[in-house]
Protein backbone atom coordinates (compact mmCIF):
# COMPACT_ATOMS: atom_id res chain seq x y z
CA UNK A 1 -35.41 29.63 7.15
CA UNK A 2 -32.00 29.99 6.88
CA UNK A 3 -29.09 27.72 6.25
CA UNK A 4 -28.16 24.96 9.14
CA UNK A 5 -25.38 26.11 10.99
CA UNK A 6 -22.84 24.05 11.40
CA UNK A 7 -22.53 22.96 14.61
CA UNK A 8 -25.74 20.77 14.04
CA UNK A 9 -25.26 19.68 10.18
CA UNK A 10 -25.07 15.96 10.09
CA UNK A 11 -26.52 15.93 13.77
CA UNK A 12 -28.56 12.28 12.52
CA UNK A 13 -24.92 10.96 12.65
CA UNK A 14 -24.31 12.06 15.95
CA UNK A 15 -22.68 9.05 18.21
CA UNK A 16 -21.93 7.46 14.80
CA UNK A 17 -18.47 6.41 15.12
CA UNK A 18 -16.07 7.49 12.46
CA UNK A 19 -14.16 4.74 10.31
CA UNK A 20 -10.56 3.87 10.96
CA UNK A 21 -8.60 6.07 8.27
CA UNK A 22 -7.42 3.21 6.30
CA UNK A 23 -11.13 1.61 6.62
CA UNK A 24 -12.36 5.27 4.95
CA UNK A 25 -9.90 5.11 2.36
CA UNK A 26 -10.76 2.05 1.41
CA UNK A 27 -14.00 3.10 0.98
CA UNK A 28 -13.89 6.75 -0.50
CA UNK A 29 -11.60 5.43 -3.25
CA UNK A 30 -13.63 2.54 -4.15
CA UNK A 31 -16.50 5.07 -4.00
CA UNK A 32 -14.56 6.96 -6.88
CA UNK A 33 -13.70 3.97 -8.81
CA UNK A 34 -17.10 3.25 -9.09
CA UNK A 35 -18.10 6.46 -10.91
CA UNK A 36 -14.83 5.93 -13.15
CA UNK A 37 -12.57 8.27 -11.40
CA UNK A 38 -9.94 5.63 -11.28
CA UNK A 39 -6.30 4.43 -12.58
CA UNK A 40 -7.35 1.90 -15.95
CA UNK A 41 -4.54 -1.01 -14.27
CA UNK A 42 -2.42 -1.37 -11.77
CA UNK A 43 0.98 -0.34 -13.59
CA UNK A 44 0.37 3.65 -13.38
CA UNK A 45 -0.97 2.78 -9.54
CA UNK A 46 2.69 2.07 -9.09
CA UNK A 47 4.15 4.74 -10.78
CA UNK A 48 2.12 7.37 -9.12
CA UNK A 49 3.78 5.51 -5.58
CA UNK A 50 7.00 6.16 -7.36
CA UNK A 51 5.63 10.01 -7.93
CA UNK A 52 4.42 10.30 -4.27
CA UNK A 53 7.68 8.51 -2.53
CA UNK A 54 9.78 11.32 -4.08
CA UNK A 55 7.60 14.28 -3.23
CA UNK A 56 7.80 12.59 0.44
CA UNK A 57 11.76 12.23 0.12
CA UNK A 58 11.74 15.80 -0.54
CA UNK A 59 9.53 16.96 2.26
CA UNK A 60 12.09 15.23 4.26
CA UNK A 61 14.78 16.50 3.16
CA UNK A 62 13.08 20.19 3.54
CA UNK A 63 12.44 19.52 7.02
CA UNK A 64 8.66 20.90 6.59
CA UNK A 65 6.59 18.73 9.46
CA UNK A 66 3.23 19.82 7.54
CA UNK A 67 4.39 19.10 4.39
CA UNK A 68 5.43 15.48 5.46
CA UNK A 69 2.66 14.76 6.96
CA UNK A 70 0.75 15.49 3.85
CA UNK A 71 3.08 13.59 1.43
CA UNK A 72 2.54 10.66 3.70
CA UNK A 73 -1.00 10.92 3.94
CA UNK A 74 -0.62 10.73 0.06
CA UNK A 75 1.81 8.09 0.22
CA UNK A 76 -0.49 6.21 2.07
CA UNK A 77 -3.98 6.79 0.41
CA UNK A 78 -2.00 5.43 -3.11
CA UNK A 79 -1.09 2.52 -1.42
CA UNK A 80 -4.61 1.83 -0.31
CA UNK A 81 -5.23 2.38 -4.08
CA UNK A 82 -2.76 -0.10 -5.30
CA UNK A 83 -3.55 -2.49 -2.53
CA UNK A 84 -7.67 -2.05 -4.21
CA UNK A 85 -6.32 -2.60 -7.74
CA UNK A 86 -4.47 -5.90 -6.28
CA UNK A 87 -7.79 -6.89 -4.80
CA UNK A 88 -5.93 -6.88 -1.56
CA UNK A 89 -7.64 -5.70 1.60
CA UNK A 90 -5.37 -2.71 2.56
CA UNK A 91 -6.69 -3.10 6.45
CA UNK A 92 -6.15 -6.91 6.65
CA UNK A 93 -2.85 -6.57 4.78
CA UNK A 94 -1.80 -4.44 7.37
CA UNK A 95 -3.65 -6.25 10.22
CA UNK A 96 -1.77 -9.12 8.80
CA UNK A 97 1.94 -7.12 8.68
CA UNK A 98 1.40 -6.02 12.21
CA UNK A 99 0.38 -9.17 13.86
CA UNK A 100 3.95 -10.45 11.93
CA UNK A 101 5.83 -7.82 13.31
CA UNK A 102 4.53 -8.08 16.88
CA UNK A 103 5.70 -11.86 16.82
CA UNK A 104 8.93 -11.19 15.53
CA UNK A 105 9.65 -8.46 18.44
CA UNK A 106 8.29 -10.86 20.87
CA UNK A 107 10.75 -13.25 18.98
CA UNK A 108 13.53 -10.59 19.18
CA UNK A 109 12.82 -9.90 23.13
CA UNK A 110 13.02 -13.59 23.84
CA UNK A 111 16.02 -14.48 21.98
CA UNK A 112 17.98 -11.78 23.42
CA UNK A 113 16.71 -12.56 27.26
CA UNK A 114 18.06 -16.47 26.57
CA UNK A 115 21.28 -14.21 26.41
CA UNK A 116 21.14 -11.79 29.46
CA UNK A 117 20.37 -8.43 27.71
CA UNK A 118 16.98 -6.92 28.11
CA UNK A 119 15.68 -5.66 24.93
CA UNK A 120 15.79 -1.86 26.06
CA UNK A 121 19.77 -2.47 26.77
CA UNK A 122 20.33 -4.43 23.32
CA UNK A 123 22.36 -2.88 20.61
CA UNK A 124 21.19 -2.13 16.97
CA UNK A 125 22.68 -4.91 16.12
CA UNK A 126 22.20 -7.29 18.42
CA UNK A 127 18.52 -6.76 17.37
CA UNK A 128 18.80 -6.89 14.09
CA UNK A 129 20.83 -10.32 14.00
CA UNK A 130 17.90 -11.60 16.83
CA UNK A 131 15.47 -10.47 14.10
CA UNK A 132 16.92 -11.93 11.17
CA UNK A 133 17.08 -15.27 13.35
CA UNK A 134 13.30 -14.77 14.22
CA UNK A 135 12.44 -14.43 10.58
CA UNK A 136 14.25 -17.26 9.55
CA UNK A 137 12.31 -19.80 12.59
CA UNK A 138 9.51 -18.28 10.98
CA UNK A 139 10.38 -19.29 7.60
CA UNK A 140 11.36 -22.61 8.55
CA UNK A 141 8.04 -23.36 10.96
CA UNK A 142 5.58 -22.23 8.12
CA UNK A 143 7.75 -24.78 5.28
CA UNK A 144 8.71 -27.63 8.18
């Protein structure tokens, strides 16, 4: 008996349906928490955001596609870290930030149809003043 090769390891998952990539980082890091491999608060969370933002800034700025990708990934899982240390939900926080942004473009789209320009034809600004109008309705429907 040899080894399993590998295109059948892990065939008892087969048809299991992988997790979202946020949904898994949620889960692997809490996984590591749990066995101590964790940050002891939520200051040096932050700081290693700091760390990661500038190793993305400089992937940028070197133009390396692979290497920005993988800065962002990192980027990204420490945020999902900092979001667990918050007790914040990193997928509903974002669920949540979506959903708000989708009503604000919809907001944006509208506003600028009440004027005659379609939202494809709209300038950079024009947008942005139609979206600092939507955010302020917002503001003022969620206090009024």
């Amino acid at each position: 008996m040899g080894s399993v090769p590998p295109a059948t390891e892990g065939a008892q998952l087969d048809g299991a349906v992988a997790s979202p990539a946020l949904v898994e980082a949620q889960r692997v890091t809490s996984a590591a928490a749990e066995v101590g491999f964790d940050w002891p608060a939520v200051a040096p969370v932050r700081s290693k955001l700091d760390e990661e933002l500038e190793e993305l800034d400089q992937a940028i700025r070197d133009g390396e596609r692979a290497n920005i990708r993988e800065e962002l990934g990192d980027v990204l899982l420490t945020l999902v870290n900092l979001a667990r240390h918050l007790d914040v939900d990193a997928e509903q926080s974002l669920a949540a930030a979506t959903a708000k942004f989708s009503r604000r473009l919809a907001a944006v789209d509208r506003a600028l149809a009440r004027r005659g320009t379609a939202l494809t034809e709209a300038s950079m600004t024009q947008m942005q003043a139609a979206w600092e109008q939507a955010k302020l309705e917002e503001v003022e429907c969620s206090s009024g």
